[in-house]
N, C-alpha and C. Protein backbone atom coordinates (compact mmCIF):
# COMPACT_ATOMS: atom_id res chain seq x y z
N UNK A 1 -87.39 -1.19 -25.39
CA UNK A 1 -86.48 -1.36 -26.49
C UNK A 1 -86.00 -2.79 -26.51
N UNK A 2 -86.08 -3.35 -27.67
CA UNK A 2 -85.35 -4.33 -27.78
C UNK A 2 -83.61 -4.55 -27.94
N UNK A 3 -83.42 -6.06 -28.18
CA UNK A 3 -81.63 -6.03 -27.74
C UNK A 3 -80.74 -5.42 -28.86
N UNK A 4 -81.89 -6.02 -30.18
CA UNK A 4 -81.46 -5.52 -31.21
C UNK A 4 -81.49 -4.26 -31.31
N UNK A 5 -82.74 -3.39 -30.76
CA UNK A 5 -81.90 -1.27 -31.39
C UNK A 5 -81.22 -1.04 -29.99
N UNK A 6 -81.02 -1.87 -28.86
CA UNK A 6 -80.01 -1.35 -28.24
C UNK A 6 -78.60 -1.39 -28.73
N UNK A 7 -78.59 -2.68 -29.34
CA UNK A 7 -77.29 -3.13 -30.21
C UNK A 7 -76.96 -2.19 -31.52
N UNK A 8 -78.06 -1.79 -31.99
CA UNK A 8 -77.71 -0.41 -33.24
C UNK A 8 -77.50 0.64 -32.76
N UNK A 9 -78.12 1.28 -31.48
CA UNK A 9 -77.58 2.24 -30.88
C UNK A 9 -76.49 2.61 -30.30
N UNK A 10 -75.61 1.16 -29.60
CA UNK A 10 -74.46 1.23 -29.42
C UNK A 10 -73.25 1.60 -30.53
N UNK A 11 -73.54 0.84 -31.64
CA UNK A 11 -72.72 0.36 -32.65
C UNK A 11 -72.84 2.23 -33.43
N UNK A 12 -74.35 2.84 -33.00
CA UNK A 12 -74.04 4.17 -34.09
C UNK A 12 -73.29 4.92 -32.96
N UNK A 13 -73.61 5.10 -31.64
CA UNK A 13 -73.05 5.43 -30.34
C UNK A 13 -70.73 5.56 -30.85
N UNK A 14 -70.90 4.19 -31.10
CA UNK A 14 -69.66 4.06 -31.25
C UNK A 14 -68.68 4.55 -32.61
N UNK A 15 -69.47 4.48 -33.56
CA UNK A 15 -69.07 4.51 -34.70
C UNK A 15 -68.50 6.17 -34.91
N UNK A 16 -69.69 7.19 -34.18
CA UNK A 16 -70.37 8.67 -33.90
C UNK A 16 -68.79 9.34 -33.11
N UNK A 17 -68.89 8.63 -32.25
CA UNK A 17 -67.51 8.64 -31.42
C UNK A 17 -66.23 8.83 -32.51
N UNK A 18 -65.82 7.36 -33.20
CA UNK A 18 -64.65 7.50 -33.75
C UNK A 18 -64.64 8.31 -35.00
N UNK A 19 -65.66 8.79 -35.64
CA UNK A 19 -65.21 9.94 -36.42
C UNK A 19 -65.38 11.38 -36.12
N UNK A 20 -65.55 11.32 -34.57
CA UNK A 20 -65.39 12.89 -34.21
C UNK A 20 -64.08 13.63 -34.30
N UNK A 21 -63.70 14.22 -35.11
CA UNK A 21 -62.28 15.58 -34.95
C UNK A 21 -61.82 15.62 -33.31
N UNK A 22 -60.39 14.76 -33.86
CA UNK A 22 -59.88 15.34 -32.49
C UNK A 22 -59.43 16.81 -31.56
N UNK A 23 -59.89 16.84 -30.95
CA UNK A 23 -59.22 18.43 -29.95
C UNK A 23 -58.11 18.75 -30.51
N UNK A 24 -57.53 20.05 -30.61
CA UNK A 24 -55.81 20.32 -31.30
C UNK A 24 -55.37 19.82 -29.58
N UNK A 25 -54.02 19.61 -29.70
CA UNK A 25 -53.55 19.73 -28.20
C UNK A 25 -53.22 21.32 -27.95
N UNK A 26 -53.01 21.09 -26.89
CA UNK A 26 -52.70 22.97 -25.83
C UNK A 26 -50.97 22.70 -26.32
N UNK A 27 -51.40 23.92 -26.28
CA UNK A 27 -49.61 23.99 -26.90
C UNK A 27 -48.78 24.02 -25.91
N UNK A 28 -47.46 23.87 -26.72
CA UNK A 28 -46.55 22.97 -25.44
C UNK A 28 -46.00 24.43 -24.74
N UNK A 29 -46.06 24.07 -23.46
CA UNK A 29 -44.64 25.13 -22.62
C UNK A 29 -43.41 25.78 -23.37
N UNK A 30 -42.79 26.91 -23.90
CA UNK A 30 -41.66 27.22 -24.02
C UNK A 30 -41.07 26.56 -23.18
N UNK A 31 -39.63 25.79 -24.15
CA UNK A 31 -38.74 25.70 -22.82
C UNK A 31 -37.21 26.46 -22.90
N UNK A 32 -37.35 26.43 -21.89
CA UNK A 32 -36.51 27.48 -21.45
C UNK A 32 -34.63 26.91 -21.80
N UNK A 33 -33.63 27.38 -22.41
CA UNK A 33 -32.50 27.37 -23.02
C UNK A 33 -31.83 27.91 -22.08
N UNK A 34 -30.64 27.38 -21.03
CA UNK A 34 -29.80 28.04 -20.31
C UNK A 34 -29.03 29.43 -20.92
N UNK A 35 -29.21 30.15 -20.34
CA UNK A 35 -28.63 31.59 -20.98
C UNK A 35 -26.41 30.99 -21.06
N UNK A 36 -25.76 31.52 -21.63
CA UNK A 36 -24.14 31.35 -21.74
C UNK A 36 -24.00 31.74 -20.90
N UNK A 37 -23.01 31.74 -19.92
CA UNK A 37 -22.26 32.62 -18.30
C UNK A 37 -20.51 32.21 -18.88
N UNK A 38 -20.23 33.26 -18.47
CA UNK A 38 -18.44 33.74 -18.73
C UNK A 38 -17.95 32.28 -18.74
N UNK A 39 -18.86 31.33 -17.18
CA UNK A 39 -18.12 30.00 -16.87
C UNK A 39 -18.69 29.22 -18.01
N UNK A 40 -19.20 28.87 -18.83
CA UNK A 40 -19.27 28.18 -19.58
C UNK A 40 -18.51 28.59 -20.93
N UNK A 41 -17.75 29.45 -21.52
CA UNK A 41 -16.97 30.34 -22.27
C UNK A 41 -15.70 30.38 -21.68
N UNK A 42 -15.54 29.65 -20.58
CA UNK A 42 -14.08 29.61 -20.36
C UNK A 42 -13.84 28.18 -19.84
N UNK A 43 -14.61 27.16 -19.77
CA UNK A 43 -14.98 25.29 -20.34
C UNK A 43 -15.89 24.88 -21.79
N UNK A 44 -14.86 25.43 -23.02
CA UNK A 44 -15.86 24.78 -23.99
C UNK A 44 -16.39 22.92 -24.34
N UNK A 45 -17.03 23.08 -24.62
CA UNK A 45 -17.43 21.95 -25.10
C UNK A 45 -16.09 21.04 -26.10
N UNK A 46 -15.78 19.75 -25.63
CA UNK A 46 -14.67 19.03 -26.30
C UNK A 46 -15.68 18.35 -27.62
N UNK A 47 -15.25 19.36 -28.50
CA UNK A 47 -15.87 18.37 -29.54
C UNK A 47 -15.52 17.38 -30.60
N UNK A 48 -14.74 16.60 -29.98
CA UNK A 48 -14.36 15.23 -30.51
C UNK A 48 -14.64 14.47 -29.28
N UNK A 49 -14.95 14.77 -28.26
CA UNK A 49 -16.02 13.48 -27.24
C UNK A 49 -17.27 13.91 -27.41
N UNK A 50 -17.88 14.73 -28.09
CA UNK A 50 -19.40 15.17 -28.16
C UNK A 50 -19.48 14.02 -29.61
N UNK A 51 -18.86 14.19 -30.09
CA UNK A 51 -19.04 13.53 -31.41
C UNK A 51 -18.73 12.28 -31.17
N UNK A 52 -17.59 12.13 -30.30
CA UNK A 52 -17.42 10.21 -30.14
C UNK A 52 -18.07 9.63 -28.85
N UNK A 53 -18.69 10.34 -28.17
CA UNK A 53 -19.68 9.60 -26.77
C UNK A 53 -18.66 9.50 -25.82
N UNK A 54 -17.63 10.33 -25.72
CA UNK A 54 -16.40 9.78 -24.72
C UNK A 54 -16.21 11.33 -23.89
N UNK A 55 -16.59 11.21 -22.62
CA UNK A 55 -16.02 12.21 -21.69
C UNK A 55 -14.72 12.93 -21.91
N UNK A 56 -15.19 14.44 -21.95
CA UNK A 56 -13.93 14.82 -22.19
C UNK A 56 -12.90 14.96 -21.23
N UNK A 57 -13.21 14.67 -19.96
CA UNK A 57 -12.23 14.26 -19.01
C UNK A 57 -11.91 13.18 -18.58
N UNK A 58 -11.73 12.26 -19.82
CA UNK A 58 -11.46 10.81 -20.34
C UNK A 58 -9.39 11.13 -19.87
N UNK A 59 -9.10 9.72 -19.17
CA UNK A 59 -7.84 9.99 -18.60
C UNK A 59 -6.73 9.70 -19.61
N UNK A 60 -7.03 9.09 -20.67
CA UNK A 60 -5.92 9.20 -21.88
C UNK A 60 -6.16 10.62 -22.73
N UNK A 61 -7.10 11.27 -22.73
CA UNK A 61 -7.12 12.76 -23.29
C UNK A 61 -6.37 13.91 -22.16
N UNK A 62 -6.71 12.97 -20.93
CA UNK A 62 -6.17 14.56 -20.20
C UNK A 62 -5.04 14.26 -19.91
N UNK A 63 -4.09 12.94 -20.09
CA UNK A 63 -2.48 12.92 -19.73
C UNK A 63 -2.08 13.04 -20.69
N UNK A 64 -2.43 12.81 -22.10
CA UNK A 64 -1.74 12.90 -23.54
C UNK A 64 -1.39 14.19 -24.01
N UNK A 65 0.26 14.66 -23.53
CA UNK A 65 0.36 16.21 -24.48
C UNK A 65 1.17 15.82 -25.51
N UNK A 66 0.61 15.99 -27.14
CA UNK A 66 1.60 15.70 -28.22
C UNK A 66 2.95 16.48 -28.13
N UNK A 67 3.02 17.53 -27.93
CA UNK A 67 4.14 18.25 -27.85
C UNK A 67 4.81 17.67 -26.61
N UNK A 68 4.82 17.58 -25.83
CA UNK A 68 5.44 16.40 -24.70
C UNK A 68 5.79 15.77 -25.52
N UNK A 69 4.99 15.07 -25.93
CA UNK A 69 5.50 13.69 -26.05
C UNK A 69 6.19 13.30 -27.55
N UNK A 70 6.10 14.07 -27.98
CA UNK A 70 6.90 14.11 -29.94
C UNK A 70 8.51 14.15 -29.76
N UNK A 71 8.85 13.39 -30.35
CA UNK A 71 10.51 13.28 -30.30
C UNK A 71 10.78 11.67 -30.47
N UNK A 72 12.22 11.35 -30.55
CA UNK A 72 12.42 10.15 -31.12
C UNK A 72 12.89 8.92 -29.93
N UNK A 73 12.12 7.78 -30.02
CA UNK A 73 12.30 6.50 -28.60
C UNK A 73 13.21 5.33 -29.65
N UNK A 74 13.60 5.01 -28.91
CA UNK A 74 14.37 3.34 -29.65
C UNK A 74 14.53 2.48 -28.25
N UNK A 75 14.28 1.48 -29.24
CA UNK A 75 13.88 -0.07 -28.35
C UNK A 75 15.31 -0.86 -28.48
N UNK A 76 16.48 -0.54 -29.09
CA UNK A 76 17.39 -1.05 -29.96
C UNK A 76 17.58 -1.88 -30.86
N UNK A 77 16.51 -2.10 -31.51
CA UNK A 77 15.94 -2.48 -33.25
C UNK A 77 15.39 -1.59 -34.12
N UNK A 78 14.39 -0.60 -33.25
CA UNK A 78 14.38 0.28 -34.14
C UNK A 78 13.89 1.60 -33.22
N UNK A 79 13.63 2.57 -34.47
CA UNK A 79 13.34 3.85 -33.69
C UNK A 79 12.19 4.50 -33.97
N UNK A 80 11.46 5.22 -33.18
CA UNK A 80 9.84 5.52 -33.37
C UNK A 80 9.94 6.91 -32.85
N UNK A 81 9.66 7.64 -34.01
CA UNK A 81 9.73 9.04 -34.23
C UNK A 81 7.80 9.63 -33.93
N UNK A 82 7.66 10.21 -33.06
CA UNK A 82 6.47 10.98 -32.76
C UNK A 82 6.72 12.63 -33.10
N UNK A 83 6.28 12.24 -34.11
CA UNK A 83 5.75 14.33 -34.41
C UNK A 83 4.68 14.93 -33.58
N UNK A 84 4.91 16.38 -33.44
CA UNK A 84 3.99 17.03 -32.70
C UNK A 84 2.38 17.09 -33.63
N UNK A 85 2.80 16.75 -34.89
CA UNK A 85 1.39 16.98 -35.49
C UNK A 85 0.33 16.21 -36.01
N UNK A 86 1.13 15.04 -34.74
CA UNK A 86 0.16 13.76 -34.97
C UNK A 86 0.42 12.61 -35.88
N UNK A 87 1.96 12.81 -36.81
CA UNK A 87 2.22 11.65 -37.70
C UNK A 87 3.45 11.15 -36.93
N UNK A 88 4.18 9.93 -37.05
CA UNK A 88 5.01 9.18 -36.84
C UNK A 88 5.42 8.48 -38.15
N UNK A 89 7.02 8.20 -37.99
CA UNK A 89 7.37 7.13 -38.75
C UNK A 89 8.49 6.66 -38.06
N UNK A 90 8.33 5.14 -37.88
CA UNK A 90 9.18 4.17 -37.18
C UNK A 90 9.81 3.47 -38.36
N UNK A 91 11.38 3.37 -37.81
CA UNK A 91 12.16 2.48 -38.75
C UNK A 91 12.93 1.62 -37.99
N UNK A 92 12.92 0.17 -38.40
CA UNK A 92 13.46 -0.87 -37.96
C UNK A 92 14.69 -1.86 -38.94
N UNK A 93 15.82 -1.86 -38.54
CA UNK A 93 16.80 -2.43 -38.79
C UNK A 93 16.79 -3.58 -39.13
N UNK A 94 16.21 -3.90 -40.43
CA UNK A 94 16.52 -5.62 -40.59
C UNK A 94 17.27 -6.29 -41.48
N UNK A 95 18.25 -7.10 -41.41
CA UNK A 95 19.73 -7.22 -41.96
C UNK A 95 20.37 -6.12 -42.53
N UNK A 96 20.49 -5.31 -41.70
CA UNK A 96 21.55 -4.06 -41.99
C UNK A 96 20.68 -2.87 -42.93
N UNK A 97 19.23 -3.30 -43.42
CA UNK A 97 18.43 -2.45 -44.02
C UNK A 97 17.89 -1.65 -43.53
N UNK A 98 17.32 -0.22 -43.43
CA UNK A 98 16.50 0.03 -42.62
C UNK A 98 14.73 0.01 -43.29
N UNK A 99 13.85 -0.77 -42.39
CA UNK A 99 12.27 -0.46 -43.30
C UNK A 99 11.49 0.54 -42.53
N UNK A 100 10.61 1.12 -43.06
CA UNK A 100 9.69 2.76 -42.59
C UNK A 100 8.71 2.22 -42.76
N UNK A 101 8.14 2.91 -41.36
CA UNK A 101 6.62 2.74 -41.42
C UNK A 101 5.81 3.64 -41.32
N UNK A 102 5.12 4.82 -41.50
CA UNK A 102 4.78 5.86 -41.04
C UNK A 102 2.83 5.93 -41.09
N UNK A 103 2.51 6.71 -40.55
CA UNK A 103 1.25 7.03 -40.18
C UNK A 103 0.73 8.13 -39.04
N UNK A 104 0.10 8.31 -38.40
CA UNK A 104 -0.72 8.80 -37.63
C UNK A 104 -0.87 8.89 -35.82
N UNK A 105 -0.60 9.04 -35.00
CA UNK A 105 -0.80 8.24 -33.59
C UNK A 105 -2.05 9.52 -33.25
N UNK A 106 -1.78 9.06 -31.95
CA UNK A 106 -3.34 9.55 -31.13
C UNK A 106 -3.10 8.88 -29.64
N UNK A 107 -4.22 9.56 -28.68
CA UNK A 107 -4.47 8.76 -27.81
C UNK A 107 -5.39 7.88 -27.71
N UNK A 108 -4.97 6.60 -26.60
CA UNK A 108 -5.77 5.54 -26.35
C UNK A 108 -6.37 5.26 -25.32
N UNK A 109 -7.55 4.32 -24.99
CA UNK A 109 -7.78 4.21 -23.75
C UNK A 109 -7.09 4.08 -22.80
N UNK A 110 -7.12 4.32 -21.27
CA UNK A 110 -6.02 4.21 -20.35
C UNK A 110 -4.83 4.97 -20.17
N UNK A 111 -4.74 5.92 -21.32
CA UNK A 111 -3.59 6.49 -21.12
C UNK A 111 -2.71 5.66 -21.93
N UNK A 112 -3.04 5.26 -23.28
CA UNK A 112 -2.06 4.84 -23.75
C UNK A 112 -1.85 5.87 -25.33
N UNK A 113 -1.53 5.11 -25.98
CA UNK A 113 -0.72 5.78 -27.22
C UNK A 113 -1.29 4.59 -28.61
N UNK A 114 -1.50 5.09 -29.50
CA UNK A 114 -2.28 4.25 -30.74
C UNK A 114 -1.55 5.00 -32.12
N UNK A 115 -0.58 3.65 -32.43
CA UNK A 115 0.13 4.06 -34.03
C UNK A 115 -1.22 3.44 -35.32
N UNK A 116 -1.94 4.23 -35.91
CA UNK A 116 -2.17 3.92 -36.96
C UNK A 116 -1.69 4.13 -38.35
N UNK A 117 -1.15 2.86 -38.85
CA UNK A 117 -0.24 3.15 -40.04
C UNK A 117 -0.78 3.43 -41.34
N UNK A 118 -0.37 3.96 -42.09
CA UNK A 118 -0.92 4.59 -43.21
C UNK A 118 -1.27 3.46 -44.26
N UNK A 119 -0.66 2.57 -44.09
CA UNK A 119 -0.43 1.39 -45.46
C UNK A 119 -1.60 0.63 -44.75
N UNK A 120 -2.19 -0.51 -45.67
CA UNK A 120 -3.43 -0.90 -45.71
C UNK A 120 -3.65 -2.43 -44.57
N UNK A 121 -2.30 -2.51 -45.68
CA UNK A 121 -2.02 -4.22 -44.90
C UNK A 121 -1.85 -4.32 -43.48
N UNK A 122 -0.87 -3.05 -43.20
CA UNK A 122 -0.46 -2.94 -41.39
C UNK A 122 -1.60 -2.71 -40.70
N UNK A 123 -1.41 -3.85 -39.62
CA UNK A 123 -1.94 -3.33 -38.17
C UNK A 123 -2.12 -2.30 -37.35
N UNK A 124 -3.39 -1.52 -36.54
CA UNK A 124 -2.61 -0.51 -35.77
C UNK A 124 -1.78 -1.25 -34.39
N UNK A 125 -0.86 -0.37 -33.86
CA UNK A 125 0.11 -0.87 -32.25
C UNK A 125 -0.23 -0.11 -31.10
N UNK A 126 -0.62 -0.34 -30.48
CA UNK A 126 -0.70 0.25 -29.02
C UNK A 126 0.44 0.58 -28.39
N UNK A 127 0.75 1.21 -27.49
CA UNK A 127 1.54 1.39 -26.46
C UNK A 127 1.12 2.33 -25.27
N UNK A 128 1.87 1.60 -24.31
CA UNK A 128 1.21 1.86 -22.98
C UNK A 128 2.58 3.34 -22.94
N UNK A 129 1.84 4.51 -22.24
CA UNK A 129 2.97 5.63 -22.10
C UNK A 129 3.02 6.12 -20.95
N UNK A 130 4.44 5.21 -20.75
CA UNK A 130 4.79 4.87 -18.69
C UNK A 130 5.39 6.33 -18.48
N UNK A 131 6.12 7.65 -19.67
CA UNK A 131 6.06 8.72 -19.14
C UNK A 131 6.26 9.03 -20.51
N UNK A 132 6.37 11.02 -20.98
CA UNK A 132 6.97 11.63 -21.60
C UNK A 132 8.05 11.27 -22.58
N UNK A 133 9.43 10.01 -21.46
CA UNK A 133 10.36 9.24 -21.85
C UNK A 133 10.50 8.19 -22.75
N UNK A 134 9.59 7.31 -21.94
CA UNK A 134 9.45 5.93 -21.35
C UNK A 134 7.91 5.57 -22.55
N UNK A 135 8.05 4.44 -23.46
CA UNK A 135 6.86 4.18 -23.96
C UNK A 135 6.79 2.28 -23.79
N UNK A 136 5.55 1.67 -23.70
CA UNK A 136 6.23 0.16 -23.52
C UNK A 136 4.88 0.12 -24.49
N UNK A 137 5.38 -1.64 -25.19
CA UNK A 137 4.57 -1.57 -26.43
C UNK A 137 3.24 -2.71 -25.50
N UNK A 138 2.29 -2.46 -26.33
CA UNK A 138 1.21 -3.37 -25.48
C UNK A 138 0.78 -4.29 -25.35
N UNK A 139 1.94 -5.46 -25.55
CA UNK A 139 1.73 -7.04 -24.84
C UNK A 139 3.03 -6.51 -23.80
N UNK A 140 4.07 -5.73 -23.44
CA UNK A 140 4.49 -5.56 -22.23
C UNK A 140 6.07 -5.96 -22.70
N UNK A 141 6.27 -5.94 -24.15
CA UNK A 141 7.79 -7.06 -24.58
C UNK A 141 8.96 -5.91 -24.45
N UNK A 142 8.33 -5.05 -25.15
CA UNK A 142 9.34 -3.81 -25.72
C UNK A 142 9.15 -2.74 -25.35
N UNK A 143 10.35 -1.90 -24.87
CA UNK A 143 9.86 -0.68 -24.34
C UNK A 143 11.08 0.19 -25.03
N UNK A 144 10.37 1.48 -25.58
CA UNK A 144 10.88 2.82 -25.87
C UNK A 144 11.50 3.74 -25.35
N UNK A 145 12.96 4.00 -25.46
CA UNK A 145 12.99 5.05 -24.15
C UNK A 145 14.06 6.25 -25.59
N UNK A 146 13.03 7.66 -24.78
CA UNK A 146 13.22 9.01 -25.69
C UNK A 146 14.95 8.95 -26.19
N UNK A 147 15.66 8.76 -27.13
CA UNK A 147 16.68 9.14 -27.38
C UNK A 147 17.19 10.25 -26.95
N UNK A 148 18.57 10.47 -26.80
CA UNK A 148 18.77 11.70 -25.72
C UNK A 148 18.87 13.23 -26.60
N UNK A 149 18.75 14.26 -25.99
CA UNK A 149 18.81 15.14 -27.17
C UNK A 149 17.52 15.41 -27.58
N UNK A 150 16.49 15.10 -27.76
CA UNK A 150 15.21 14.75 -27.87
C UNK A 150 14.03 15.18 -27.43
């Protein structure tokens, strides 16, 4: 044989090859789904860290109780009212006026506390929550302590 029909034989060799029907694959393994047990029905799934990528035994979720912690703090300028149902409104004394701010809180990383205000222009505020009582705001200036009665 020459180089040339070895060279056509390859080339039909090859060609023969790539339009052969591939094999189906073997079908895959069942896999197997942990069955429920009582213990998993009495630890559900936290689903607002399934949804936000955050452990639900994240240490500002597991020290933060709203009901704890709802009731009214003053710094002696103004006063910051925490509801149990997650809204706040803080009012601050300025020339004998009082102005309102209200919105939303939550917990924050670290164990802190996060005012998000309803109005567009405002900032949200952090605060660090040194207890139940005791709230300090988060550059470390001002601190909250629960009005009594409260």
């Amino acid at each position: 044989m020459t180089r040339r029909t070895l060279l056509l034989l390859a080339l039909v060799a090859a060609s023969a090859t790539a339009c052969k029907p591939e094999e189906p694959a073997a079908p895959a393994e069942p896999v197997a789904t942990p069955a429920t047990t009582p213990a998993d029905a009495a630890n559900p799934v936290d689903a607002s860290a399934a949804v936000e990528n955050t452990p639900a035994t994240d240490a500002s979720s597991a020290t933060l109780d709203s009901k704890a912690l709802a009731g009214k703090f003053d710094d002696g300028e103004s006063v910051l009212e925490l509801r149990a149902d997650g809204s706040y409104v803080q009012t601050l004394q300025a020339g004998g006026n009082p102005i309102s701010t209200d919105g939303s809180w939550s917990a924050a990383d670290g164990g802190g506390l996060l005012l998000d205000p309803n109005s567009k222009s405002a900032e949200d505020v952090r605060f660090q929550v040194v207890s139940n009582d005791e709230l300090r705001s988060g550059d470390g200036t001002r601190t909250f302590r629960r009005v009594a009665g409260q």
